[in-house]
PDB file of N, CA and C in Angstrom:
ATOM      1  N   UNK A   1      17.554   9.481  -6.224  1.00  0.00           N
ATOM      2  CA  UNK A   1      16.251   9.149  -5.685  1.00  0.00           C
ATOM      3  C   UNK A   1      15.229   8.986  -6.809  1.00  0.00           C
ATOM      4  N   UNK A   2      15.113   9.910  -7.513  1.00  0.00           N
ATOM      5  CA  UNK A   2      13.958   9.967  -8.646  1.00  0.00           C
ATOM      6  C   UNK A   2      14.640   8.702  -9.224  1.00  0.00           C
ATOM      7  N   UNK A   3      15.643   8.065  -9.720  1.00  0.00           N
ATOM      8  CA  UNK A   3      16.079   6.419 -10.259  1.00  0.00           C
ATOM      9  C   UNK A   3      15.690   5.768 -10.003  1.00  0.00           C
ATOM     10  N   UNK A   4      15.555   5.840  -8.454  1.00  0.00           N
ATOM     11  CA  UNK A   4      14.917   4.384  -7.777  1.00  0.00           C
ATOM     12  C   UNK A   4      13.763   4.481  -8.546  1.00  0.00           C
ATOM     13  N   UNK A   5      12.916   5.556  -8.304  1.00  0.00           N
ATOM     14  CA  UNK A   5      11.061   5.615  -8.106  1.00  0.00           C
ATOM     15  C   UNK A   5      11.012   5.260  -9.401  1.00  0.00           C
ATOM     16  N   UNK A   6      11.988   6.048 -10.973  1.00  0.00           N
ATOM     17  CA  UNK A   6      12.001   5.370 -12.057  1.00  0.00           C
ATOM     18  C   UNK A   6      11.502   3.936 -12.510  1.00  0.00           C
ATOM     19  N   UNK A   7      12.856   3.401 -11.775  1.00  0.00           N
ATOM     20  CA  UNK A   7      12.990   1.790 -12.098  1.00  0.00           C
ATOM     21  C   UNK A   7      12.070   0.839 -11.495  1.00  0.00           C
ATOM     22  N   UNK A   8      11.231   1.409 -10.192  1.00  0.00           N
ATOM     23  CA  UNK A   8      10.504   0.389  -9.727  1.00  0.00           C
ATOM     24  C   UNK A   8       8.997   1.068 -10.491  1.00  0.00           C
ATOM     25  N   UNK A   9       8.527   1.742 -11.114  1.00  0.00           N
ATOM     26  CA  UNK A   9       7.134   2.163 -11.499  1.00  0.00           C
ATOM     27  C   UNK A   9       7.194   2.380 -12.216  1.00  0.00           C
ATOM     28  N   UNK A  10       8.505   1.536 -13.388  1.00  0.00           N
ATOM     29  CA  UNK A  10       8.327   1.238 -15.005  1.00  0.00           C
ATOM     30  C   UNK A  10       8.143   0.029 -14.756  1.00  0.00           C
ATOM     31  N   UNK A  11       8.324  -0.556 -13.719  1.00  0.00           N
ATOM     32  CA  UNK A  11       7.993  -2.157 -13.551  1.00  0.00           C
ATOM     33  C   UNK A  11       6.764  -2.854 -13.070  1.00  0.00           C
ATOM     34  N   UNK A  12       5.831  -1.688 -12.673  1.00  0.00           N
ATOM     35  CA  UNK A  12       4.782  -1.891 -12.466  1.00  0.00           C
ATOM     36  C   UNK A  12       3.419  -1.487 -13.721  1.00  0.00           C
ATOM     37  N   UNK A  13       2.598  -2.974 -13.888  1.00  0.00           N
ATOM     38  CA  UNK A  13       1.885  -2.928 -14.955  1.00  0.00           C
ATOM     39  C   UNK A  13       0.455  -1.889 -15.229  1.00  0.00           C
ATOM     40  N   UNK A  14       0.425  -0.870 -16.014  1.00  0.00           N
ATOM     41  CA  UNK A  14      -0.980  -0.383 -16.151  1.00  0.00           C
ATOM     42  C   UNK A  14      -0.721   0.775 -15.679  1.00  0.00           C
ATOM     43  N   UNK A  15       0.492   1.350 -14.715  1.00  0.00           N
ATOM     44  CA  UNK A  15       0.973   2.474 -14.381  1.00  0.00           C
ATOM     45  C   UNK A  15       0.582   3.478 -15.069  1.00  0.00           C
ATOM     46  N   UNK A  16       0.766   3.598 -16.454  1.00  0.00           N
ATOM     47  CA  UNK A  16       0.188   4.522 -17.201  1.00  0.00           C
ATOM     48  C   UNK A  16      -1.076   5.458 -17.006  1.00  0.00           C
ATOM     49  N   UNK A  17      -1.844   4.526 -16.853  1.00  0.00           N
ATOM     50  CA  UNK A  17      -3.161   5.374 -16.187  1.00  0.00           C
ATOM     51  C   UNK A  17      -3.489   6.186 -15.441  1.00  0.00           C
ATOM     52  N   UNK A  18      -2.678   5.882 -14.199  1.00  0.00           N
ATOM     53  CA  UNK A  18      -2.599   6.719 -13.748  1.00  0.00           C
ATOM     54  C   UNK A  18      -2.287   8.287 -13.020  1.00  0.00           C
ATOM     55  N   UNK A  19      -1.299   8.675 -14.046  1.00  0.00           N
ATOM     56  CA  UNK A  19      -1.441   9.919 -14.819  1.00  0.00           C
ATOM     57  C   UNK A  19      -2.446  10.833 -15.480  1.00  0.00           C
ATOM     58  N   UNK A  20      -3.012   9.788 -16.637  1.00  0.00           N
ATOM     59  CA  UNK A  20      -4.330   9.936 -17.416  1.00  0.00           C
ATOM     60  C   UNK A  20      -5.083  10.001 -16.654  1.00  0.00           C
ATOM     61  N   UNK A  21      -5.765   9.987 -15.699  1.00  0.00           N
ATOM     62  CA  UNK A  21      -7.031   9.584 -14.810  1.00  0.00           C
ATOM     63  C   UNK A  21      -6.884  10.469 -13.703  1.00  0.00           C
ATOM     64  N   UNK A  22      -5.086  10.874 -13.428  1.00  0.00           N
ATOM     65  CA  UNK A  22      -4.959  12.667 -12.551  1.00  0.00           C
ATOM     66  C   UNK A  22      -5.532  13.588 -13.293  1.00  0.00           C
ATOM     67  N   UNK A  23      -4.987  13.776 -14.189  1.00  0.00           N
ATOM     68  CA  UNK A  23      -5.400  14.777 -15.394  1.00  0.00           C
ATOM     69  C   UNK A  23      -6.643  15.122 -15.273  1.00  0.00           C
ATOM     70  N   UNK A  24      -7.045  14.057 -15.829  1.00  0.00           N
ATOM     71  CA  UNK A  24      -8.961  14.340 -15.922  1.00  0.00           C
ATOM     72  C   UNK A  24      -9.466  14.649 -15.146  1.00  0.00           C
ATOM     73  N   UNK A  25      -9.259  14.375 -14.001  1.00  0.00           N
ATOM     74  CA  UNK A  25     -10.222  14.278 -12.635  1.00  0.00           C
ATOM     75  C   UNK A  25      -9.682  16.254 -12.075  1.00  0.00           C
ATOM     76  N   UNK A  26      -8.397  16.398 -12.786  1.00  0.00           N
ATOM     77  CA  UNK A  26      -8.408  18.512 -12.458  1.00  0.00           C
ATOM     78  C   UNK A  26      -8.435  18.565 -13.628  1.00  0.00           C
ATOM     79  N   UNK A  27      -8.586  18.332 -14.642  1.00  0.00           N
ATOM     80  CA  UNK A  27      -9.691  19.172 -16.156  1.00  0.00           C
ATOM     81  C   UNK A  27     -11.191  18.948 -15.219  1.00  0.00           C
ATOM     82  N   UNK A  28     -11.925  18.043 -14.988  1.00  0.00           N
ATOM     83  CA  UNK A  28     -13.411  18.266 -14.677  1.00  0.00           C
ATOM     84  C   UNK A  28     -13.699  18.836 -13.511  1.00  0.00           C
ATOM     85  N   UNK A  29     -12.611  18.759 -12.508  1.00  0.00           N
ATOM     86  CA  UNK A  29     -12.896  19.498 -11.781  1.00  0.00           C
ATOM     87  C   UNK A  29     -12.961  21.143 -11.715  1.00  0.00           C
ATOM     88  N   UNK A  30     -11.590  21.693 -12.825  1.00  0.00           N
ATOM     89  CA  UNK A  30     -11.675  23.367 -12.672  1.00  0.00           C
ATOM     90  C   UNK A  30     -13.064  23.556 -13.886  1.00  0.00           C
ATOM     91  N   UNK A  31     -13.159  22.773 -14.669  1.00  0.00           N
ATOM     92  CA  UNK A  31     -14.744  23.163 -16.077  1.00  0.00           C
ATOM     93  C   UNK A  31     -15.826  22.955 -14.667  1.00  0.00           C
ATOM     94  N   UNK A  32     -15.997  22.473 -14.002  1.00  0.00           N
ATOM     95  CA  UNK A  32     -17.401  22.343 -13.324  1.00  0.00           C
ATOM     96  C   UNK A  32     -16.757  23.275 -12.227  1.00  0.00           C
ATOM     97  N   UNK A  33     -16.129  23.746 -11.857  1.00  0.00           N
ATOM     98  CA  UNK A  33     -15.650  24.865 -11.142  1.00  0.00           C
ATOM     99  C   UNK A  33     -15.992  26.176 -11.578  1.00  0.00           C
ATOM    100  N   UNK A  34     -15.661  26.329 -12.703  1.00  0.00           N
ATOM    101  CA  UNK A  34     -15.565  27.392 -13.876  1.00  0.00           C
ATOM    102  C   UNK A  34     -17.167  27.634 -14.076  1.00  0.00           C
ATOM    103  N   UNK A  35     -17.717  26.393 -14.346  1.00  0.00           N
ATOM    104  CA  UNK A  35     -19.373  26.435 -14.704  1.00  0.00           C
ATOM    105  C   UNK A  35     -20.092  27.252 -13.241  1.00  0.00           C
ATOM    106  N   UNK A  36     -19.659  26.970 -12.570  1.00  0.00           N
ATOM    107  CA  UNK A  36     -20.461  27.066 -11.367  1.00  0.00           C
ATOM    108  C   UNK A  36     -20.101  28.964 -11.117  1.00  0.00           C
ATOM    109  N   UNK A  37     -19.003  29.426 -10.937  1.00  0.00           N
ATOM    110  CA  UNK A  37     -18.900  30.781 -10.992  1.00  0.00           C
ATOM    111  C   UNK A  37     -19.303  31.264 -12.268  1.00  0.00           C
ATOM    112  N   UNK A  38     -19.741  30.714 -13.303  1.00  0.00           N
ATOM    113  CA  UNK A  38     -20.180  31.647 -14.327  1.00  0.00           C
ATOM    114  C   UNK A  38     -21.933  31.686 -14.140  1.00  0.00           C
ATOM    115  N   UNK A  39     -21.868  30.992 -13.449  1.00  0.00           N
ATOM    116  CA  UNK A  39     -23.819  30.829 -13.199  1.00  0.00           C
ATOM    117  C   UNK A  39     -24.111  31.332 -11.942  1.00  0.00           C
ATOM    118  N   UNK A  40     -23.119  31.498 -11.405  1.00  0.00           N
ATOM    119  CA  UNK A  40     -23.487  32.028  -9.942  1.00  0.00           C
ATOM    120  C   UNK A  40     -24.177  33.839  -9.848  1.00  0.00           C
ATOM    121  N   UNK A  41     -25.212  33.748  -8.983  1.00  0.00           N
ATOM    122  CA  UNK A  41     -25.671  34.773  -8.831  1.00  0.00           C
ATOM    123  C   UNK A  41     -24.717  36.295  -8.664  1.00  0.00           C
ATOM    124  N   UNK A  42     -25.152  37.139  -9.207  1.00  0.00           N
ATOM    125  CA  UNK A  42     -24.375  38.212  -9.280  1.00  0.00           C
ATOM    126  C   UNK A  42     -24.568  38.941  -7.828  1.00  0.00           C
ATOM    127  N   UNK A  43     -25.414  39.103  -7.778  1.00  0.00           N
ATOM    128  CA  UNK A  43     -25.651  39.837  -6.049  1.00  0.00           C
ATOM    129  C   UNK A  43     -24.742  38.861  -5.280  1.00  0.00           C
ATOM    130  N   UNK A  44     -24.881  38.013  -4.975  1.00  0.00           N
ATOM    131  CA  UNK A  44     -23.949  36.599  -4.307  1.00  0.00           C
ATOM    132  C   UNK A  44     -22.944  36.869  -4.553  1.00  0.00           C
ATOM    133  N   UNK A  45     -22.452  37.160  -5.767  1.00  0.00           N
ATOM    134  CA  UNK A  45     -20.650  37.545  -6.080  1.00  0.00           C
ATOM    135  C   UNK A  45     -20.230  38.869  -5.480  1.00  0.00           C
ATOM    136  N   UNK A  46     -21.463  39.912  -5.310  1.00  0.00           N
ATOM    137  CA  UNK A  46     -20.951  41.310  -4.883  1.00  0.00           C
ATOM    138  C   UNK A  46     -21.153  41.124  -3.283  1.00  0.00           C
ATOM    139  N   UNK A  47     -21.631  39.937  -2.756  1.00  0.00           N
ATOM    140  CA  UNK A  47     -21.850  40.128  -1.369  1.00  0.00           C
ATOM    141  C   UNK A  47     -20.742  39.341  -0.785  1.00  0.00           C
ATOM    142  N   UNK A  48     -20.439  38.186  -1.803  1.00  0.00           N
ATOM    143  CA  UNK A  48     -18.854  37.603  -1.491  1.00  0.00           C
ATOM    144  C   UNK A  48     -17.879  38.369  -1.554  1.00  0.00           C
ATOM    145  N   UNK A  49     -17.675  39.457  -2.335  1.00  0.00           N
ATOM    146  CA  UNK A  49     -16.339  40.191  -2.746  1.00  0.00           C
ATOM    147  C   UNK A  49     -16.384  41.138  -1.105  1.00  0.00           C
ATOM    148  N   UNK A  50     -17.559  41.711  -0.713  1.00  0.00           N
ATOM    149  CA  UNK A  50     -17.326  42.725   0.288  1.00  0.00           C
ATOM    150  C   UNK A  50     -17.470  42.094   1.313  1.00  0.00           C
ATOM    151  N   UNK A  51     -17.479  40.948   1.757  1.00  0.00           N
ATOM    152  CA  UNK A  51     -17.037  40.526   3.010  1.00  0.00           C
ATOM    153  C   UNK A  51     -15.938  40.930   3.778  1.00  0.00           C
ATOM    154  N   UNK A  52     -14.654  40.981   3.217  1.00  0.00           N
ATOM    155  CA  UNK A  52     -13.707  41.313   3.963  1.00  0.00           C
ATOM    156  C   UNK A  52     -13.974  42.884   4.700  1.00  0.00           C
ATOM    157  N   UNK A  53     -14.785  43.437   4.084  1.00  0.00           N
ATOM    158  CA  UNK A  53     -14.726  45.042   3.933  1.00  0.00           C
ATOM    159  C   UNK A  53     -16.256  44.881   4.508  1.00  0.00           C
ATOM    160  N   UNK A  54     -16.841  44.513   4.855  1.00  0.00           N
ATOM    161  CA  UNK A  54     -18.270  45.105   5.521  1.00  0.00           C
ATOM    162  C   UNK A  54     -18.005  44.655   7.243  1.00  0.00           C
ATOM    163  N   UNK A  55     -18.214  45.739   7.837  1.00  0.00           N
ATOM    164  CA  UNK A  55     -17.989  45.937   9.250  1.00  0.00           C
ATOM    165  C   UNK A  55     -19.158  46.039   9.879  1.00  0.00           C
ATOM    166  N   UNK A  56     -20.114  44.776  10.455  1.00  0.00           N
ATOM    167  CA  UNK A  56     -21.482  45.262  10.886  1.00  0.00           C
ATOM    168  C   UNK A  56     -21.202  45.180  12.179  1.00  0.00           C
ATOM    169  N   UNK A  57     -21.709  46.343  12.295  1.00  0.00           N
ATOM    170  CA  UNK A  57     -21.610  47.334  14.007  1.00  0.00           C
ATOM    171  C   UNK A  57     -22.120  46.081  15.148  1.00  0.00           C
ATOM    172  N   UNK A  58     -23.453  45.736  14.668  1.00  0.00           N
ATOM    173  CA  UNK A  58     -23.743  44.615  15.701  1.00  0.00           C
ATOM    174  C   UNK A  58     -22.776  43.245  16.576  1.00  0.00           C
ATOM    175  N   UNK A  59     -21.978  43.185  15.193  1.00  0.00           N
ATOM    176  CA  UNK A  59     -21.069  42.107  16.091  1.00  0.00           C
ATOM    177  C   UNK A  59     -20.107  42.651  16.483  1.00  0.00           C
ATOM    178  N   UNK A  60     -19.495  43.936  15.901  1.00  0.00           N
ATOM    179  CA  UNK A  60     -18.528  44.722  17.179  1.00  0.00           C
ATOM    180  C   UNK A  60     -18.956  44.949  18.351  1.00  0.00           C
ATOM    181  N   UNK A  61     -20.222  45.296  18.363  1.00  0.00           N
ATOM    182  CA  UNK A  61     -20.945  45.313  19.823  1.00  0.00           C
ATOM    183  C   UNK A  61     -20.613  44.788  20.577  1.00  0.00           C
ATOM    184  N   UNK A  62     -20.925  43.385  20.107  1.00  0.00           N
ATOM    185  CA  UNK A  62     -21.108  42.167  21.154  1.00  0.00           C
ATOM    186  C   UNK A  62     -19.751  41.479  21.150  1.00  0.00           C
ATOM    187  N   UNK A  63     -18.799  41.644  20.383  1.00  0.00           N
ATOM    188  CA  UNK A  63     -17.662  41.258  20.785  1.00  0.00           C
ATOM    189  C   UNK A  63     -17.012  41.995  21.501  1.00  0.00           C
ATOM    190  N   UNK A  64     -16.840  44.129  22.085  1.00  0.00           N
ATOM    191  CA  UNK A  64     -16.775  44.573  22.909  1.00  0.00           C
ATOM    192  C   UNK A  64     -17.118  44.530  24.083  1.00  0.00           C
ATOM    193  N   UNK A  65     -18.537  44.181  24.388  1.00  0.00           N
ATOM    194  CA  UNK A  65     -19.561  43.797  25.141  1.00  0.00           C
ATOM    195  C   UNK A  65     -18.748  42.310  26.386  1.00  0.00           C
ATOM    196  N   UNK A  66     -18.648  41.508  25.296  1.00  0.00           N
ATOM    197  CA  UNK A  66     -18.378  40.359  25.505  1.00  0.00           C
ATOM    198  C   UNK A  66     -16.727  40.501  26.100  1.00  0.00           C
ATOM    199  N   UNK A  67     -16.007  41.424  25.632  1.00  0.00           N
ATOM    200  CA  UNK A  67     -14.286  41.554  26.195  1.00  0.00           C
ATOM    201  C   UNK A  67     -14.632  41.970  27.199  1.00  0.00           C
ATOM    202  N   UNK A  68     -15.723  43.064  27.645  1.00  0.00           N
ATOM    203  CA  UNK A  68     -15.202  43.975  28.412  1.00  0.00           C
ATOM    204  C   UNK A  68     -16.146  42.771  29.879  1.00  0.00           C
ATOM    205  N   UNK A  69     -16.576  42.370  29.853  1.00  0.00           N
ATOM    206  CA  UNK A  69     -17.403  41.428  30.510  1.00  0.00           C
ATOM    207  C   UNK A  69     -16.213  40.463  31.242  1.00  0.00           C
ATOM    208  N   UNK A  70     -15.557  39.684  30.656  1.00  0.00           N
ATOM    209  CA  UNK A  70     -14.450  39.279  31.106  1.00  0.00           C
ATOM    210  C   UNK A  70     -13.240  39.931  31.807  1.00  0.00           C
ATOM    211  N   UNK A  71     -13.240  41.205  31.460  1.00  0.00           N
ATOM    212  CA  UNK A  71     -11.820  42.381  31.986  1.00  0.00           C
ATOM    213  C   UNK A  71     -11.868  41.862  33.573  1.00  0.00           C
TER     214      UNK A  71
END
């Protein structure tokens, strides 16, 4: 299989590029990725990290509220 794809997209002209032009486009994307979490607010990073882990009572409420409403 990989022969076929070989032989027909050495036969196609300028092919090259486009490799070169994958590349680049995830190099600029993880550096402006990279830029952006190094500038990002620090409170913002500690309020992203404890999301999984912050349990606010209010929406347990109302999602109890809301089950038991349907029972």
């Amino acid at each position: 299989m990989l022969k076929y794809i070989k032989e027909h997209a050495s036969s196609i002209e300028g092919i090259s590029v486009y490799p070169i032009f994958s590349l680049l486009v995830f190099f600029i994307f993880f550096v402006v990725l990279l830029y952006y979490v190094k500038k990002m607010d620090k409170k913002k990073i500690e309020e992203i990290s404890n999301l999984p882990l912050d349990l606010d009572t209010k929406d347990n409420d109302l999602f109890t509220t809301n089950n038991l409403k349907q029972a």
